[in-house]
N, C-alpha and C. Protein backbone atom coordinates (compact mmCIF):
# COMPACT_ATOMS: atom_id res chain seq x y z
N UNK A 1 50.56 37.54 34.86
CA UNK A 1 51.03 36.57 33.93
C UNK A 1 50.30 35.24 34.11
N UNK A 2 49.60 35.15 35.24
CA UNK A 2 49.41 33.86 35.76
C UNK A 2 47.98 34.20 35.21
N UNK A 3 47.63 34.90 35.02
CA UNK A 3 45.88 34.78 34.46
C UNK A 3 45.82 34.89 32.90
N UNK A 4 46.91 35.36 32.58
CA UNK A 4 46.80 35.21 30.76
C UNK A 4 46.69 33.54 30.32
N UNK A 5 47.70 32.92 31.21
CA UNK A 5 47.86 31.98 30.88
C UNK A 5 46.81 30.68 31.32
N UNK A 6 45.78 31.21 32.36
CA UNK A 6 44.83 30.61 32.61
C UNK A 6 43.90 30.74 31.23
N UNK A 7 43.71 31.81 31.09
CA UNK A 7 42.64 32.37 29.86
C UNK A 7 43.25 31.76 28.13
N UNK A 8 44.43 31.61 28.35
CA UNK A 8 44.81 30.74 27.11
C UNK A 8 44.45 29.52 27.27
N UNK A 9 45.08 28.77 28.45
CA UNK A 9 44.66 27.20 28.54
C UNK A 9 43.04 26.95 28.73
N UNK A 10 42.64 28.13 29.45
CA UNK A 10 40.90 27.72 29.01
C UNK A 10 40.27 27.99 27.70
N UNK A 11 41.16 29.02 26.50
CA UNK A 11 40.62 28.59 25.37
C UNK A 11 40.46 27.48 24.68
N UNK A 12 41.69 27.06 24.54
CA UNK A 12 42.70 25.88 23.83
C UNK A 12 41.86 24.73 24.34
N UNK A 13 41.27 24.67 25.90
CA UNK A 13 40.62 23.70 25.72
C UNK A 13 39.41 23.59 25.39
N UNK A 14 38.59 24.70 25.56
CA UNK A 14 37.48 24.76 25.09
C UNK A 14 37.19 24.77 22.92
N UNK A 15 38.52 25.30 22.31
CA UNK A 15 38.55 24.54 21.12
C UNK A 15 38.92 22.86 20.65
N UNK A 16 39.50 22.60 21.40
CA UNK A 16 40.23 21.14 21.66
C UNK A 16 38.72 20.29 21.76
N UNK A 17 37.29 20.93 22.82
CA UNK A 17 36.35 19.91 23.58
C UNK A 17 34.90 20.61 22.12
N UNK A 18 35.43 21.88 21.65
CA UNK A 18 34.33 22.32 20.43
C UNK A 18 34.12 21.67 19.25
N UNK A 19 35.20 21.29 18.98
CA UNK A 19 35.82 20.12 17.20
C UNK A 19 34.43 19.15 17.73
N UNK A 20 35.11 18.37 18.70
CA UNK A 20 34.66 17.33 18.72
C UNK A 20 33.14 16.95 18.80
N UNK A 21 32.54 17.83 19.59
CA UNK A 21 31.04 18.37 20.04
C UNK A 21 30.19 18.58 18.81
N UNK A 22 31.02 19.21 18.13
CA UNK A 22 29.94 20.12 16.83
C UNK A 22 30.05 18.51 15.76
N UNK A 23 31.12 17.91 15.56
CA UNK A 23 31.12 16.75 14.90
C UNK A 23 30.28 15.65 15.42
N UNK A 24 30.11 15.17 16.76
CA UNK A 24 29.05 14.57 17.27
C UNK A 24 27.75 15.38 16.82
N UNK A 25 27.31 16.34 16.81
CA UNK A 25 25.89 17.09 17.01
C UNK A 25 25.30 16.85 15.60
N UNK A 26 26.27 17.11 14.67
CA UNK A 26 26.09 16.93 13.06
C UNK A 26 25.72 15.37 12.65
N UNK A 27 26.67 14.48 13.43
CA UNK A 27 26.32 12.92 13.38
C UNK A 27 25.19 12.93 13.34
N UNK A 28 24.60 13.02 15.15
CA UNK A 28 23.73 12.71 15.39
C UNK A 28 22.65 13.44 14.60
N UNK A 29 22.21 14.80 14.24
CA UNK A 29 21.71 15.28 13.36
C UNK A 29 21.14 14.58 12.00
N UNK A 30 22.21 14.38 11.30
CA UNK A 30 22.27 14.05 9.91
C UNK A 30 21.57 12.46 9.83
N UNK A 31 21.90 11.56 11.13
CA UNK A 31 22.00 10.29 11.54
C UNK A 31 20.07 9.72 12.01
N UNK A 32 19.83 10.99 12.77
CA UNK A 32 18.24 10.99 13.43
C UNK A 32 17.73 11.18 11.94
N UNK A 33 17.86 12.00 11.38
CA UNK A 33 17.40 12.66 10.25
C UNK A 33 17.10 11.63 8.52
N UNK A 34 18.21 11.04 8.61
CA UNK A 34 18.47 9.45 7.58
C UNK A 34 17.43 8.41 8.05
N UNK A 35 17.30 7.86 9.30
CA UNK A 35 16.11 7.11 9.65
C UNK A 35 15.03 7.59 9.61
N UNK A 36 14.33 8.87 11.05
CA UNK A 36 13.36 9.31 11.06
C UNK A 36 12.70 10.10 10.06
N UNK A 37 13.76 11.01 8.93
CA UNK A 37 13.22 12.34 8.16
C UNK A 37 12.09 11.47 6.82
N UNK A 38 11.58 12.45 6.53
CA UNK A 38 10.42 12.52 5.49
C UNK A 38 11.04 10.75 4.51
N UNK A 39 11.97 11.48 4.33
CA UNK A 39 12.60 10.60 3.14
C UNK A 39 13.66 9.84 4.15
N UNK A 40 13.39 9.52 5.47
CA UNK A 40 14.66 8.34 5.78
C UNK A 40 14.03 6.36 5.11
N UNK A 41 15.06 5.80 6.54
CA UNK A 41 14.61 4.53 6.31
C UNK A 41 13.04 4.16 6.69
N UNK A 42 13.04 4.52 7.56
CA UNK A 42 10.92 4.24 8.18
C UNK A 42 10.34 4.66 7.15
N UNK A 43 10.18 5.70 6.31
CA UNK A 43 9.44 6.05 5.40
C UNK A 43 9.70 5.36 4.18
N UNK A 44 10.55 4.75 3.44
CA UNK A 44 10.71 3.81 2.96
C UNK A 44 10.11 2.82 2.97
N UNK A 45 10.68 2.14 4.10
CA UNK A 45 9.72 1.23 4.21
C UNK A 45 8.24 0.76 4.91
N UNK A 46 7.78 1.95 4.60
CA UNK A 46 6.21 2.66 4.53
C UNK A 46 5.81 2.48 3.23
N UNK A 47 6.74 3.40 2.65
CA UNK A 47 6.01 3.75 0.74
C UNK A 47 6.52 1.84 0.56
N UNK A 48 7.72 1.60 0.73
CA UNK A 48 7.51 0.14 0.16
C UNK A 48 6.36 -1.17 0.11
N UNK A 49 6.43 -1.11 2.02
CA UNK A 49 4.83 -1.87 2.08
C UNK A 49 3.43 -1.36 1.76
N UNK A 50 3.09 0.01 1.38
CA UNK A 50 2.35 0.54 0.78
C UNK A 50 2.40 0.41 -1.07
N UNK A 51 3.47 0.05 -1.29
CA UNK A 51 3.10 0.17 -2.67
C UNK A 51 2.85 -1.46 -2.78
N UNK A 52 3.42 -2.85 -2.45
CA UNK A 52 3.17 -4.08 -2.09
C UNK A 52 1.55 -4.23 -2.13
N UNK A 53 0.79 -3.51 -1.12
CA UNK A 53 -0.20 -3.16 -0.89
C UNK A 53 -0.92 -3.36 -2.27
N UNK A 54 -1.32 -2.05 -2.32
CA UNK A 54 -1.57 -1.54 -3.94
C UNK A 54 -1.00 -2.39 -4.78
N UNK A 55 -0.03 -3.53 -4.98
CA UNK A 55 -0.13 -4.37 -6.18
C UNK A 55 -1.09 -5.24 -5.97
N UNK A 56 -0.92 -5.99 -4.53
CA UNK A 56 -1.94 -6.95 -4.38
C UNK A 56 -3.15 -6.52 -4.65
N UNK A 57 -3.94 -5.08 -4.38
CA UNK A 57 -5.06 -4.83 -4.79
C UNK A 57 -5.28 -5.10 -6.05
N UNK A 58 -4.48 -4.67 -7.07
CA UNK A 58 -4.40 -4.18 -8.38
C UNK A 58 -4.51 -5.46 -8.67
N UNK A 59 -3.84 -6.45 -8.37
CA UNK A 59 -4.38 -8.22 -9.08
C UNK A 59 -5.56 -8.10 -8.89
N UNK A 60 -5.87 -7.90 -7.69
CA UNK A 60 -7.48 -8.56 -7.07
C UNK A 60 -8.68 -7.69 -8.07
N UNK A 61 -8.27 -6.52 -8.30
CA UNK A 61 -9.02 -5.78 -8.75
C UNK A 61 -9.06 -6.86 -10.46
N UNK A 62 -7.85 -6.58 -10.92
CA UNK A 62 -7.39 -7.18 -12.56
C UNK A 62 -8.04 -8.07 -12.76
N UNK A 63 -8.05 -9.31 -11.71
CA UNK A 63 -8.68 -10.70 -11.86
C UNK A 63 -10.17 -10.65 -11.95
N UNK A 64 -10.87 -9.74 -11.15
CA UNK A 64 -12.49 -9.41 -11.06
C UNK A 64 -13.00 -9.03 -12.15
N UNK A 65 -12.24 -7.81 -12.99
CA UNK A 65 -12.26 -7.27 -13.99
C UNK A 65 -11.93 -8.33 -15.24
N UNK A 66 -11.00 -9.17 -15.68
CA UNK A 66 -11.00 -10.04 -16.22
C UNK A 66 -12.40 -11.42 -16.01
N UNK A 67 -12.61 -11.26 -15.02
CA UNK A 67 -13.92 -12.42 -14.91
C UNK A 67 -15.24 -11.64 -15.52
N UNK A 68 -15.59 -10.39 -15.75
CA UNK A 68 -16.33 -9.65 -15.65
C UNK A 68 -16.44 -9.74 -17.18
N UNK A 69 -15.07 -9.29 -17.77
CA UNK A 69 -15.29 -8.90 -19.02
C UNK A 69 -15.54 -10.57 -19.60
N UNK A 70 -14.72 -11.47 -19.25
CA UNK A 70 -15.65 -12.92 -19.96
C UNK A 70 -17.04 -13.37 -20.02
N UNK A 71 -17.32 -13.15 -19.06
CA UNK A 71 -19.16 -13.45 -18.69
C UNK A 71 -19.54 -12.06 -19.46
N UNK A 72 -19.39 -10.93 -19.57
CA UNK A 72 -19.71 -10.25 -21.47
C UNK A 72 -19.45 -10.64 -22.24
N UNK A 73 -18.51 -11.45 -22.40
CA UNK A 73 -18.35 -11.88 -24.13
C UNK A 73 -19.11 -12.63 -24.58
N UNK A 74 -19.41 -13.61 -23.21
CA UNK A 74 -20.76 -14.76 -23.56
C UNK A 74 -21.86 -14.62 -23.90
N UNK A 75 -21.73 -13.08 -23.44
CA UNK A 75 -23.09 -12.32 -23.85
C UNK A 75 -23.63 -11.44 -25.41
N UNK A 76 -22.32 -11.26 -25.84
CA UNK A 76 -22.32 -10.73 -27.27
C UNK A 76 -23.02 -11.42 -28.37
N UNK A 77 -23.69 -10.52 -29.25
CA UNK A 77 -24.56 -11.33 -30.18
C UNK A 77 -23.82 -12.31 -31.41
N UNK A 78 -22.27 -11.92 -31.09
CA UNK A 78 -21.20 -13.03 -32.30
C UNK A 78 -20.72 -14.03 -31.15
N UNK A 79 -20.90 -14.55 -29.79
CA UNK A 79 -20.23 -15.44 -29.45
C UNK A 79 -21.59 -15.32 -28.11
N UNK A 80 -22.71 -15.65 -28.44
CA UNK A 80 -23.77 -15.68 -27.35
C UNK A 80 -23.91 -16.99 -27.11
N UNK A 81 -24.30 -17.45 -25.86
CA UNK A 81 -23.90 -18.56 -25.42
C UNK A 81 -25.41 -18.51 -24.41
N UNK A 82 -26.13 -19.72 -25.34
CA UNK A 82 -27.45 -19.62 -24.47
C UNK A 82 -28.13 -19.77 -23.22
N UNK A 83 -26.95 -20.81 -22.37
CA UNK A 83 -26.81 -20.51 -20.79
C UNK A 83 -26.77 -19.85 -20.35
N UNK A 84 -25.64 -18.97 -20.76
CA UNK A 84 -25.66 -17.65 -19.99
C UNK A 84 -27.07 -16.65 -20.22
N UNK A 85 -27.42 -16.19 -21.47
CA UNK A 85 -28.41 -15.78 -21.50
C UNK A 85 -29.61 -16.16 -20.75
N UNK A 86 -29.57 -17.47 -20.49
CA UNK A 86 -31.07 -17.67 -19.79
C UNK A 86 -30.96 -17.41 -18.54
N UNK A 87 -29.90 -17.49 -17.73
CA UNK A 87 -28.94 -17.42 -16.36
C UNK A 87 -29.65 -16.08 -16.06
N UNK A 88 -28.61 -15.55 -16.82
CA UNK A 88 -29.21 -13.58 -16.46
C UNK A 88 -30.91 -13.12 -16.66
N UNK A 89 -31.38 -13.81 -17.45
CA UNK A 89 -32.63 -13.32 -17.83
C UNK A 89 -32.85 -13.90 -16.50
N UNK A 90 -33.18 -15.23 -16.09
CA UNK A 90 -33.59 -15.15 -15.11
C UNK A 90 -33.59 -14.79 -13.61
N UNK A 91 -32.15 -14.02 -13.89
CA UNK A 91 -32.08 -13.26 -12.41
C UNK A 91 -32.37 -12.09 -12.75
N UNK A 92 -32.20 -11.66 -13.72
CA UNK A 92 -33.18 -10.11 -13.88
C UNK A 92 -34.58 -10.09 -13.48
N UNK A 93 -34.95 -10.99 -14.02
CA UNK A 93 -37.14 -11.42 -14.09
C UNK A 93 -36.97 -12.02 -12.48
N UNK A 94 -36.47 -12.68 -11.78
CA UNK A 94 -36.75 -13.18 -10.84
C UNK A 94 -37.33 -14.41 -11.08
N UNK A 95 -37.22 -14.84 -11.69
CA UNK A 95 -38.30 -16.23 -12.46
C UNK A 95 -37.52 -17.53 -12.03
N UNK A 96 -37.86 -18.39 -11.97
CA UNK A 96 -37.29 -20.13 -11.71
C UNK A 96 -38.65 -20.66 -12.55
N UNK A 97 -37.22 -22.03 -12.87
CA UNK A 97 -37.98 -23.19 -13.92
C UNK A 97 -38.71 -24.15 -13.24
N UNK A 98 -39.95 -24.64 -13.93
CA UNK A 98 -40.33 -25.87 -12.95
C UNK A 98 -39.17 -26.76 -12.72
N UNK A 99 -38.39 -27.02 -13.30
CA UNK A 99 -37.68 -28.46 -12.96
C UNK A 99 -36.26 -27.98 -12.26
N UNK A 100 -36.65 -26.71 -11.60
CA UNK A 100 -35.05 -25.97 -11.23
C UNK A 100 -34.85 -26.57 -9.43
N UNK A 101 -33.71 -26.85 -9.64
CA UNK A 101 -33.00 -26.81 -7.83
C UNK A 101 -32.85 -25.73 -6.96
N UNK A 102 -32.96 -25.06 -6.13
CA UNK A 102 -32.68 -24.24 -5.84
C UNK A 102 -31.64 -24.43 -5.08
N UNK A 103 -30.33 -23.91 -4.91
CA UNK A 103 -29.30 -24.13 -4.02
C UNK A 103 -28.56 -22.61 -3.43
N UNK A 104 -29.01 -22.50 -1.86
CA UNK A 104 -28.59 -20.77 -1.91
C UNK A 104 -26.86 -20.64 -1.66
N UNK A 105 -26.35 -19.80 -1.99
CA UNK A 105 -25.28 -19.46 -2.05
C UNK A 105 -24.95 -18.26 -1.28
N UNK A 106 -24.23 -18.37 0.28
CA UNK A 106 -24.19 -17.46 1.21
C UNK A 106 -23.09 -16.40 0.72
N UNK A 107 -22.19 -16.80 0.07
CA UNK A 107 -21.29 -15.86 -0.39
C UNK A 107 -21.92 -14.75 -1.28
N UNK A 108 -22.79 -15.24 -2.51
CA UNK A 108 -23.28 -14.53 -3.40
C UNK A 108 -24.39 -13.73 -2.25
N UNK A 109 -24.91 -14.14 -1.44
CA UNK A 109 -25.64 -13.12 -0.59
C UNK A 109 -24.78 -11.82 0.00
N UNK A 110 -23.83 -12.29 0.41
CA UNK A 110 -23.36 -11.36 1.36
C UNK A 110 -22.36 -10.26 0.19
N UNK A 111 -21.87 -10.41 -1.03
CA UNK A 111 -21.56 -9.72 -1.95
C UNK A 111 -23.16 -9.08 -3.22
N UNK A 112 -23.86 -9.19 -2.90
CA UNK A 112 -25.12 -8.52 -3.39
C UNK A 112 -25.12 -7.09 -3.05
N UNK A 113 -25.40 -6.23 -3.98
CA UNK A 113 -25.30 -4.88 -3.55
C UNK A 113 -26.46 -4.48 -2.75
């Protein structure tokens, strides 16, 4: 009689100490999983400062591209603008005017393809 009743009270507690265990394990589970997983918080705010990223490019890019396409328009034969034309001709030809300054420009060097 005395061992049934051992073998009951060691179930009872071992369901009593199981509830609680498997509910911690799932926490912690579900909990590691919300921060660290594919789609938790870290990855978030990954894709977030990554997409931040990529806007700032996307100005930098927009703004270059907008400067680009103006200095063409100056160039079009309905809005040609004879500075510019002589500008480019002469960095195409390589040519300078007698009465020209020369002033070098280290930036425009170091962005030269």
């Amino acid at each position: 009689m005395c061992m049934i009743t051992r073998k009951d009270n060691l179930r009872s507690r071992v369901r009593q100490v199981f509830g609680p265990l498997a509910g911690i394990a799932l926490i912690t589970y579900f909990g590691y999983h919300a921060v660290q997983g594919d789609r938790g918080l870290i990855a978030w705010w990954n894709l977030r400062y990554e997409i931040e990223k990529t806007d700032y490019e996307l100005a930098a890019v927009t703004a270059e591209k907008q400067k680009i396409e103006h200095r063409v328009s100056l160039l079009r034969p309905e809005s040609l603008d004879r500075d510019m034309l002589e500008e480019r001709a002469r960095a195409m030809l390589g040519v300078v005017g007698k009465g020209d300054l020369i002033v070098p420009d280290p930036a425009a060097d170091s962005q030269a393809p």
